[in-house]
N, C-alpha and C. Protein backbone atom coordinates (compact mmCIF):
# COMPACT_ATOMS: atom_id res chain seq x y z
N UNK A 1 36.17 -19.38 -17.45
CA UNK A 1 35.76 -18.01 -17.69
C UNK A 1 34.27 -17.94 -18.03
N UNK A 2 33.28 -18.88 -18.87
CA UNK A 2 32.46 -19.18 -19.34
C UNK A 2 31.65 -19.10 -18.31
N UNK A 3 32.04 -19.98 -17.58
CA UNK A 3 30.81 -20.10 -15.94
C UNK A 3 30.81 -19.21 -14.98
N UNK A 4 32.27 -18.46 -15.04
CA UNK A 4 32.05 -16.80 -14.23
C UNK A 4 31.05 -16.50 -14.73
N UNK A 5 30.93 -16.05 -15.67
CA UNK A 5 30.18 -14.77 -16.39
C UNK A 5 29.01 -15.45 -16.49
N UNK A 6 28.38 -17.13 -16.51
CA UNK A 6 27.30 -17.50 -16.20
C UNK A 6 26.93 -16.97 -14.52
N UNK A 7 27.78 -16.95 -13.83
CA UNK A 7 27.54 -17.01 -12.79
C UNK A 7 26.82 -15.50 -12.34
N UNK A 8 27.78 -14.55 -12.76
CA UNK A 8 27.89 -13.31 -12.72
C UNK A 8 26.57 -12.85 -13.00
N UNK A 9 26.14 -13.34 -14.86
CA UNK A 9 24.77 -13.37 -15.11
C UNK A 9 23.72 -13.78 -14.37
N UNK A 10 23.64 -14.61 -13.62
CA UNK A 10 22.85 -15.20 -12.70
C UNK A 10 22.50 -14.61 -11.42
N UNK A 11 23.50 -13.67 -10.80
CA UNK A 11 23.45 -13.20 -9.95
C UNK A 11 22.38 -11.81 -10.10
N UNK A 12 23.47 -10.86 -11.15
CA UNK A 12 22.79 -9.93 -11.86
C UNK A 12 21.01 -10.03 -12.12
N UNK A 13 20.54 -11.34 -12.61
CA UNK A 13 18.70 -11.54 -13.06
C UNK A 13 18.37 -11.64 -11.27
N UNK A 14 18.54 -12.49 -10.69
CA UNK A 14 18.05 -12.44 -9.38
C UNK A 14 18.31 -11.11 -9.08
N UNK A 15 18.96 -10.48 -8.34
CA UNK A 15 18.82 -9.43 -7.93
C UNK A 15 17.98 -8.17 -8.26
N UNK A 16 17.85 -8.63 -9.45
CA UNK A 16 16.75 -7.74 -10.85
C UNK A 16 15.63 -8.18 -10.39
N UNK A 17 15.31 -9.02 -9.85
CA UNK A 17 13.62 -9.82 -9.28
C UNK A 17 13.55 -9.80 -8.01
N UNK A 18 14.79 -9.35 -7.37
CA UNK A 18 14.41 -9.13 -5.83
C UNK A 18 13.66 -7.84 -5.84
N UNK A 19 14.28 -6.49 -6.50
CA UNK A 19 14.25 -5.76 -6.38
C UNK A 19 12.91 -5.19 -7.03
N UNK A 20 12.25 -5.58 -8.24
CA UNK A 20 11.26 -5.85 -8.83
C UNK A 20 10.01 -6.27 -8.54
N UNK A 21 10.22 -6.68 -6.60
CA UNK A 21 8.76 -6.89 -6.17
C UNK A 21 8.95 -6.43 -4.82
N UNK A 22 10.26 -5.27 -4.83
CA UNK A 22 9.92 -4.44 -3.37
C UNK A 22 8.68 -3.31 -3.74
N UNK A 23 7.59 -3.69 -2.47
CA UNK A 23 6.77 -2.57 -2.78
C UNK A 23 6.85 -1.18 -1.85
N UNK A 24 8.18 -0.65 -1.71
CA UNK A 24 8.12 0.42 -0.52
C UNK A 24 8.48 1.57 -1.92
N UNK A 25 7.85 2.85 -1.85
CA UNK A 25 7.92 3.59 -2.44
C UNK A 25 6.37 4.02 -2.36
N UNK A 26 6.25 5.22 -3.76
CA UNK A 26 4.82 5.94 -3.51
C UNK A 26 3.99 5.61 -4.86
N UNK A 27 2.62 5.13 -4.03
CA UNK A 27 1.85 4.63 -5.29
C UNK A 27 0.47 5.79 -5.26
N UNK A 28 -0.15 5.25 -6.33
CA UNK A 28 -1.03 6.05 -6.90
C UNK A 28 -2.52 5.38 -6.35
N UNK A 29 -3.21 5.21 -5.11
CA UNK A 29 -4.48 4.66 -5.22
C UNK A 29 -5.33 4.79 -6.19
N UNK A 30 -6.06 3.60 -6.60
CA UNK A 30 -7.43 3.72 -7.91
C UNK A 30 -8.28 2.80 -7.06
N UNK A 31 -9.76 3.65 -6.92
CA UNK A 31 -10.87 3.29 -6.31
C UNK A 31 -11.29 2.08 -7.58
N UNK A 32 -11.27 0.80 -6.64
CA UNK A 32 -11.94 -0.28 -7.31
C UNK A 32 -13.38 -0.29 -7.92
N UNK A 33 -14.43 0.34 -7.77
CA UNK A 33 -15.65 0.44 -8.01
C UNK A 33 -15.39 1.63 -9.06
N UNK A 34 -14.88 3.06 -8.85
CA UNK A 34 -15.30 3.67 -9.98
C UNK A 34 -13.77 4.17 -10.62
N UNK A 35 -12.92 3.46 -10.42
CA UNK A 35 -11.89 3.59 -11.70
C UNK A 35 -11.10 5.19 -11.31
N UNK A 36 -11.13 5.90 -10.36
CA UNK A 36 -10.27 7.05 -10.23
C UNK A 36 -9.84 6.87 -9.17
N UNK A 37 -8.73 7.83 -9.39
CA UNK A 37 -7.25 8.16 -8.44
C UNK A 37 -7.96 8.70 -7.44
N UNK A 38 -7.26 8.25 -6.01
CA UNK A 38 -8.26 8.87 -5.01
C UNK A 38 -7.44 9.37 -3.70
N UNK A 39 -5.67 8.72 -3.90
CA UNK A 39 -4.55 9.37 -3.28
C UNK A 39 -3.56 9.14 -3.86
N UNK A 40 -2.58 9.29 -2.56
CA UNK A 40 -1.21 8.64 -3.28
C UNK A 40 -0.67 8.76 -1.54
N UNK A 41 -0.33 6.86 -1.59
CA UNK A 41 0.13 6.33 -0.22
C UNK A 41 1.49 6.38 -0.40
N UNK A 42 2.70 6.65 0.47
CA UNK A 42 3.85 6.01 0.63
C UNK A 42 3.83 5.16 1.57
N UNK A 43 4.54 3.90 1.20
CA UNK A 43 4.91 2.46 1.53
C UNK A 43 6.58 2.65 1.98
N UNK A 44 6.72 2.39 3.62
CA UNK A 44 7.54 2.40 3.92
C UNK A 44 8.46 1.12 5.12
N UNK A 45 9.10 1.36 5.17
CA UNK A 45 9.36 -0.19 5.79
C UNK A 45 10.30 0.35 7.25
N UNK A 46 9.84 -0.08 8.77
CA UNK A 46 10.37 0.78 9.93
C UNK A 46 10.43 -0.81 10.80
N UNK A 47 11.35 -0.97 11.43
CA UNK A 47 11.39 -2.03 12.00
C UNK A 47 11.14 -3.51 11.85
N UNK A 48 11.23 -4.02 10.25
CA UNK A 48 11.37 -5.26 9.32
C UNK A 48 9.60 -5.16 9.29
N UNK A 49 8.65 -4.00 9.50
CA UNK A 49 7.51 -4.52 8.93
C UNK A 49 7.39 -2.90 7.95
N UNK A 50 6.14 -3.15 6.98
CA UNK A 50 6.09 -2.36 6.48
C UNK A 50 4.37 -1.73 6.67
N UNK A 51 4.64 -0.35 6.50
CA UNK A 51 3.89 0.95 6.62
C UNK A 51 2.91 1.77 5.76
N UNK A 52 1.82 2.02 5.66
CA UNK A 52 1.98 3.22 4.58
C UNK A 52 0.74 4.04 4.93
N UNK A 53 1.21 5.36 4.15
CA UNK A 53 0.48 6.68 4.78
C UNK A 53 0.24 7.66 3.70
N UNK A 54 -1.01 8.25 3.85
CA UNK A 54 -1.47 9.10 3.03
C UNK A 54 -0.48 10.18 2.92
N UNK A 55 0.01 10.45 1.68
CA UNK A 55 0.40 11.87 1.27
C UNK A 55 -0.13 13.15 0.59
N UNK A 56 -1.03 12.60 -0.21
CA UNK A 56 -1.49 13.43 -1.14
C UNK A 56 -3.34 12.95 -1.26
N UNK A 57 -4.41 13.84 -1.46
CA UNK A 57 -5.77 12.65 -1.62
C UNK A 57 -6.20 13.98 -2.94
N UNK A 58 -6.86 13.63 -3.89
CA UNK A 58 -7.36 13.88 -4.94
C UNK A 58 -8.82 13.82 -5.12
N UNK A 59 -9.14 14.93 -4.48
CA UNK A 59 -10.26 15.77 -3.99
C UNK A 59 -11.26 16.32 -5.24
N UNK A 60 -12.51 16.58 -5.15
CA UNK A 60 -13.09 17.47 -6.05
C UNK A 60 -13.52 18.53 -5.14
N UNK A 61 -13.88 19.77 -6.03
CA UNK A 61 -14.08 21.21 -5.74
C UNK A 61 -15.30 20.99 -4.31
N UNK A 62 -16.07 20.09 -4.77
CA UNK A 62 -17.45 19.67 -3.66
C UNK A 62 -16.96 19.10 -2.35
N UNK A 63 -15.58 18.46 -2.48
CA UNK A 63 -15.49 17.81 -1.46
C UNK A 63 -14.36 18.41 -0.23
N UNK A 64 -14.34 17.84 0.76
CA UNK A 64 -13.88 18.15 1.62
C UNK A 64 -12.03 18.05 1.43
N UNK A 65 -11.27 19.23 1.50
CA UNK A 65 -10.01 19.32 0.96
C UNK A 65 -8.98 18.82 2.06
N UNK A 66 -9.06 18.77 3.01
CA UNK A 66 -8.41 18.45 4.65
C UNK A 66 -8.88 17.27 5.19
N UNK A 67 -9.58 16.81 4.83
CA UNK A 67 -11.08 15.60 6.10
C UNK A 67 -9.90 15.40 7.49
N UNK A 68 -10.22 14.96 8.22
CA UNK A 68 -10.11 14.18 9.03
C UNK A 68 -10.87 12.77 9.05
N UNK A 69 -10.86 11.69 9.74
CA UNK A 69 -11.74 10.17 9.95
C UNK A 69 -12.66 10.78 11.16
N UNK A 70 -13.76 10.81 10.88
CA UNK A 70 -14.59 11.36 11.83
C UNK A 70 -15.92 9.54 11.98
N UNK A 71 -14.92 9.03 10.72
CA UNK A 71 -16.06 7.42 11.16
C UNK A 71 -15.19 6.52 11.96
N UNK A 72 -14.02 6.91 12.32
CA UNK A 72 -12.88 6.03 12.79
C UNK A 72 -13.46 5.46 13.96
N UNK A 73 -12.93 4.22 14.69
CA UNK A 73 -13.55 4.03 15.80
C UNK A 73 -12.92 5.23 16.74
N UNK A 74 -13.20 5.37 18.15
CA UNK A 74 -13.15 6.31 18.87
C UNK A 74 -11.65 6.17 19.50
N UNK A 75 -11.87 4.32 19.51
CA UNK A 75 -10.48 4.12 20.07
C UNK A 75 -9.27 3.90 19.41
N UNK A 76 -9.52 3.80 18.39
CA UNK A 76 -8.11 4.55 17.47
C UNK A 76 -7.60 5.46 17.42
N UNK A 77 -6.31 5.27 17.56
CA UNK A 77 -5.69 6.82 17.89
C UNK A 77 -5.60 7.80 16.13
N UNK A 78 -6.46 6.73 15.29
CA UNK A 78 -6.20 7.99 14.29
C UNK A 78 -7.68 8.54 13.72
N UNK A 79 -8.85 8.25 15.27
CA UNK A 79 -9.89 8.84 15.23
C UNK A 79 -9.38 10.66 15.26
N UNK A 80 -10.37 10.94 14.66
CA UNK A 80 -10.81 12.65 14.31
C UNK A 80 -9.10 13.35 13.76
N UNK A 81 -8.11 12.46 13.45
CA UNK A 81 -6.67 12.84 13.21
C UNK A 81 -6.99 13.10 11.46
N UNK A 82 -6.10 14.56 10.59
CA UNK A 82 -6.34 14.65 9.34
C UNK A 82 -6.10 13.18 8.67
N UNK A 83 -6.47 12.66 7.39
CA UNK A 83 -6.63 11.72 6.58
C UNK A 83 -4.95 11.96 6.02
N UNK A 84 -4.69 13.28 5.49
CA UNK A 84 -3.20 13.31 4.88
C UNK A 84 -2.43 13.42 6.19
N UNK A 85 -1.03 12.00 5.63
CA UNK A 85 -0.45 12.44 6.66
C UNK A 85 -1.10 10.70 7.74
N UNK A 86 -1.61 10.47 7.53
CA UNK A 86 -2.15 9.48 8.84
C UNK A 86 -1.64 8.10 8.15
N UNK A 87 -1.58 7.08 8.77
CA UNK A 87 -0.92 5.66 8.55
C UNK A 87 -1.97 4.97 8.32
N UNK A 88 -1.78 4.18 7.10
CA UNK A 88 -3.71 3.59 6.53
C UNK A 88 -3.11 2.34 6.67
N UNK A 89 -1.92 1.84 6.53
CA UNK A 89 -1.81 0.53 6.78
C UNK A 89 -0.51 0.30 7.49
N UNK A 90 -0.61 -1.03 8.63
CA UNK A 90 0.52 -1.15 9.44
C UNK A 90 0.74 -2.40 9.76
N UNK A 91 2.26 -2.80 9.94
CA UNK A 91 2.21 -3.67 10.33
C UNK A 91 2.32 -5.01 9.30
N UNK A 92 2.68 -4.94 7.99
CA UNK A 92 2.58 -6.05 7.19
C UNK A 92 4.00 -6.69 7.35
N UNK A 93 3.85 -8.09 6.99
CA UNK A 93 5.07 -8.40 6.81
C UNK A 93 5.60 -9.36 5.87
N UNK A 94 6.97 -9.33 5.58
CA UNK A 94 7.25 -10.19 4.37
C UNK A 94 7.63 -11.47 4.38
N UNK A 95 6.45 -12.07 3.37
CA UNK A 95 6.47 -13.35 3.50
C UNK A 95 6.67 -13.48 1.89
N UNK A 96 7.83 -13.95 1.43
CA UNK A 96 7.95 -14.55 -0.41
C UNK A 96 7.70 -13.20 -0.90
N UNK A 97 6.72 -13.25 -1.67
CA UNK A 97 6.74 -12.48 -2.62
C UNK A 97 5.16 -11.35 -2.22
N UNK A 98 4.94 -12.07 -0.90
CA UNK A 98 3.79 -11.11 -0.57
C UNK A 98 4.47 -10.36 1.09
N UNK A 99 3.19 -9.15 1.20
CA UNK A 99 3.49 -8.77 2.84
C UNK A 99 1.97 -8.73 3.29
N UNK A 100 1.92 -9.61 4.56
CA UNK A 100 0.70 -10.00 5.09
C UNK A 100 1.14 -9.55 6.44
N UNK A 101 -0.39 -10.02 7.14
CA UNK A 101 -0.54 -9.97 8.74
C UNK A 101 -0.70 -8.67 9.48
N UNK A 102 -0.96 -7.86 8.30
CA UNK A 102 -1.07 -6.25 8.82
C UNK A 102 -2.68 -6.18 8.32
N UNK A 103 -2.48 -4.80 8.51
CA UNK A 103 -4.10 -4.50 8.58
C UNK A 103 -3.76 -2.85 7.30
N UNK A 104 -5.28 -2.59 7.06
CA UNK A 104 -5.45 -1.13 6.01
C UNK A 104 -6.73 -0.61 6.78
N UNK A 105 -7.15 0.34 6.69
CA UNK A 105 -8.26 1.21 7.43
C UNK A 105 -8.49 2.12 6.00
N UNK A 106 -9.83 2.02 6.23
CA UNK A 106 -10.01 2.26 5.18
C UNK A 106 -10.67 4.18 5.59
N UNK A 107 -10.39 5.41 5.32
CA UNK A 107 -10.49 6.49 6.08
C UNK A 107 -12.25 7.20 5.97
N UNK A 108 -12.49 6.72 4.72
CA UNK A 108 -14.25 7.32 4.52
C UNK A 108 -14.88 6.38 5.45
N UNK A 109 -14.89 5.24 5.70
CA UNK A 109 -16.01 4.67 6.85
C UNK A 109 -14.79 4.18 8.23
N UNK A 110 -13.96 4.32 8.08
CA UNK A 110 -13.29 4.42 9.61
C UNK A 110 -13.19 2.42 9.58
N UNK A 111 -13.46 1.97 8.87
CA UNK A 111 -12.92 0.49 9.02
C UNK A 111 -11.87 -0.09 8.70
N UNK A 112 -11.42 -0.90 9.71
CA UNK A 112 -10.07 -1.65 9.76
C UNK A 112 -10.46 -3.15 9.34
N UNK A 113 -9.72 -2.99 8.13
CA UNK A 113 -8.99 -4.78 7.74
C UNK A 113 -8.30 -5.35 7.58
N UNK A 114 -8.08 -6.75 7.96
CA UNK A 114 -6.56 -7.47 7.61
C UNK A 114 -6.20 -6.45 6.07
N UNK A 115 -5.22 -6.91 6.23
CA UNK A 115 -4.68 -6.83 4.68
C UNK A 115 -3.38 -7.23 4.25
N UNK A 116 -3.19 -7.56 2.68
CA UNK A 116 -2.00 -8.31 2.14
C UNK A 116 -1.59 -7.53 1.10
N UNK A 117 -0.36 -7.10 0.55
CA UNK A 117 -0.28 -6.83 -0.64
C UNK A 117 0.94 -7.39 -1.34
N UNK A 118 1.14 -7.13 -2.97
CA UNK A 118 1.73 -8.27 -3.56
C UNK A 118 1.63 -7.19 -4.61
N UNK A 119 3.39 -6.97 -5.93
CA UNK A 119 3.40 -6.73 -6.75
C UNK A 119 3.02 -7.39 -7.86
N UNK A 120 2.20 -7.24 -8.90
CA UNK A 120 2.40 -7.58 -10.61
C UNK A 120 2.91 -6.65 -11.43
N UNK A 121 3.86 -6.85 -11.83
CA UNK A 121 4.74 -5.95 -12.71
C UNK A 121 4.50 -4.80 -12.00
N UNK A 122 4.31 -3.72 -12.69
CA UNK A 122 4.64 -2.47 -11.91
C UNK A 122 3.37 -1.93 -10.93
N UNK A 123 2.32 -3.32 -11.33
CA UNK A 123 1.50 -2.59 -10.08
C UNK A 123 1.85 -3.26 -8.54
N UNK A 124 0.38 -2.53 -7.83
CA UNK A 124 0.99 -3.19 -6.81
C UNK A 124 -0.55 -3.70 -6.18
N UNK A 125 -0.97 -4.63 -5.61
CA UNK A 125 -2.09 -5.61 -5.67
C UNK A 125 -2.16 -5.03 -3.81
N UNK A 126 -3.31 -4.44 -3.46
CA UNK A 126 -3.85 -4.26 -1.80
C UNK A 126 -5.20 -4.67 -1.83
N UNK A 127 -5.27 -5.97 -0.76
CA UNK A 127 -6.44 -6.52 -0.38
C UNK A 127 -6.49 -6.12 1.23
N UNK A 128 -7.69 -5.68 0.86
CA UNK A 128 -8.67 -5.54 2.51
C UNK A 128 -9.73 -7.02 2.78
N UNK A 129 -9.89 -7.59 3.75
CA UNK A 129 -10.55 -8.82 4.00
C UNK A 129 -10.58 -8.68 5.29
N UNK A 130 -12.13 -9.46 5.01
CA UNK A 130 -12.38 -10.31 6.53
C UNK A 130 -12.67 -11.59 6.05
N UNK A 131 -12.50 -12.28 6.95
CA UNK A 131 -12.13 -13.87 6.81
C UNK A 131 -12.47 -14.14 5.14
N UNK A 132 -13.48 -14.84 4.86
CA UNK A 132 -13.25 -14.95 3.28
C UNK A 132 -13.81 -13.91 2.13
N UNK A 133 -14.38 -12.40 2.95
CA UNK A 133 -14.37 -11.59 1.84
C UNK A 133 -13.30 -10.54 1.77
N UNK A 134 -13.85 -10.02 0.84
CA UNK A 134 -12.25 -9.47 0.21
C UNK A 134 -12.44 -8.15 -0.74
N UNK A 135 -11.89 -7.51 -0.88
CA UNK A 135 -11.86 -6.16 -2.26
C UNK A 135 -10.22 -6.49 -2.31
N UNK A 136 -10.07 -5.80 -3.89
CA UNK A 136 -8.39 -6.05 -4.00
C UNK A 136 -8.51 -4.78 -5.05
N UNK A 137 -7.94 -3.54 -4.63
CA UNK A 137 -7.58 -2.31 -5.32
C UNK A 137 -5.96 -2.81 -5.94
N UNK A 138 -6.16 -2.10 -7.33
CA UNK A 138 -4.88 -2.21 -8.13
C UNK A 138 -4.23 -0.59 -7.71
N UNK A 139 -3.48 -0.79 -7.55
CA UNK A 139 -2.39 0.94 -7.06
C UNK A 139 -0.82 1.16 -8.21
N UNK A 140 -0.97 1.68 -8.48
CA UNK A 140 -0.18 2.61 -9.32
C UNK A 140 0.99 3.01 -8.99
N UNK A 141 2.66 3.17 -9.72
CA UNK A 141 3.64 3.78 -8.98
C UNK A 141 3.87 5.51 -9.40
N UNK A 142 3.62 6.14 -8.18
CA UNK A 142 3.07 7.87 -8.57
C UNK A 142 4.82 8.29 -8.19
N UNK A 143 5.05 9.48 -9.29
CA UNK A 143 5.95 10.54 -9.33
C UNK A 143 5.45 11.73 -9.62
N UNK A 144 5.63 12.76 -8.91
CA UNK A 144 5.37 13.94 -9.28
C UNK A 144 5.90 14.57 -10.53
């Protein structure tokens, strides 16, 4: 009976840590350089890779409330397409405890980079890179 309920227990913590570093749901972007909220992406998962797309962007009165990527390359199909609403990252996939091999675009200068991301506790860790440089924004889990 002892080792059921070890067992049982055992099952129960793993599954608690699987679930604990899925990152599909909606996070809160924070601009690495000046420390504010600047959207809120949902992370979604469509054909064993995973997705994510602007929902919401957190605008000031000065700035542009709609944008579109007007720096996008031309041949992207999410040139001159609105910013909310558009797919900023595609294509990652899960490897352990990270999802790589996809890419993030970044929508104010229209550039595309690899990218990886990876939970710590409740955040969630997105790196943009080219070969060995790198930015790594910390993102937030957002509820309305």
């Amino acid at each position: 009976m002892k080792m059921r309920i070890v067992i049982i227990m055992a099952l129960m913590l793993a599954g608690m840590g699987v679930k604990a570093q899925d990152v599909v749901g909606q996070w809160k972007t924070i601009d690495d350089v000046t420390g504010k909220a600047k959207s809120v992406v949902e992370i979604f998962e469509k054909d064993g890779k995973y997705y994510g797309k602007v929902l919401k962007l957190f605008r000031g009165p000065d700035e542009e409330q709609d944008p579109v990527c007007k720096e996008c390359d031309e041949d992207d199909d999410r040139y001159q397409q609105k910013v909310i609403g558009m797919e900023i990252i595609r294509g990652l996939e899960k490897d352990g405890d990270e999802y790589s091999d996809g890419t993030i675009m970044d929508p104010a200068n229209g550039e595309v980079y690899d990218c990886k991301i990876w939970r710590e506790g409740d955040q969630l860790k997105v790196r943009g890179y080219v070969a060995f440089f790198f930015r790594t924004q910390t993102w937030l889990p957002y509820s309305e």
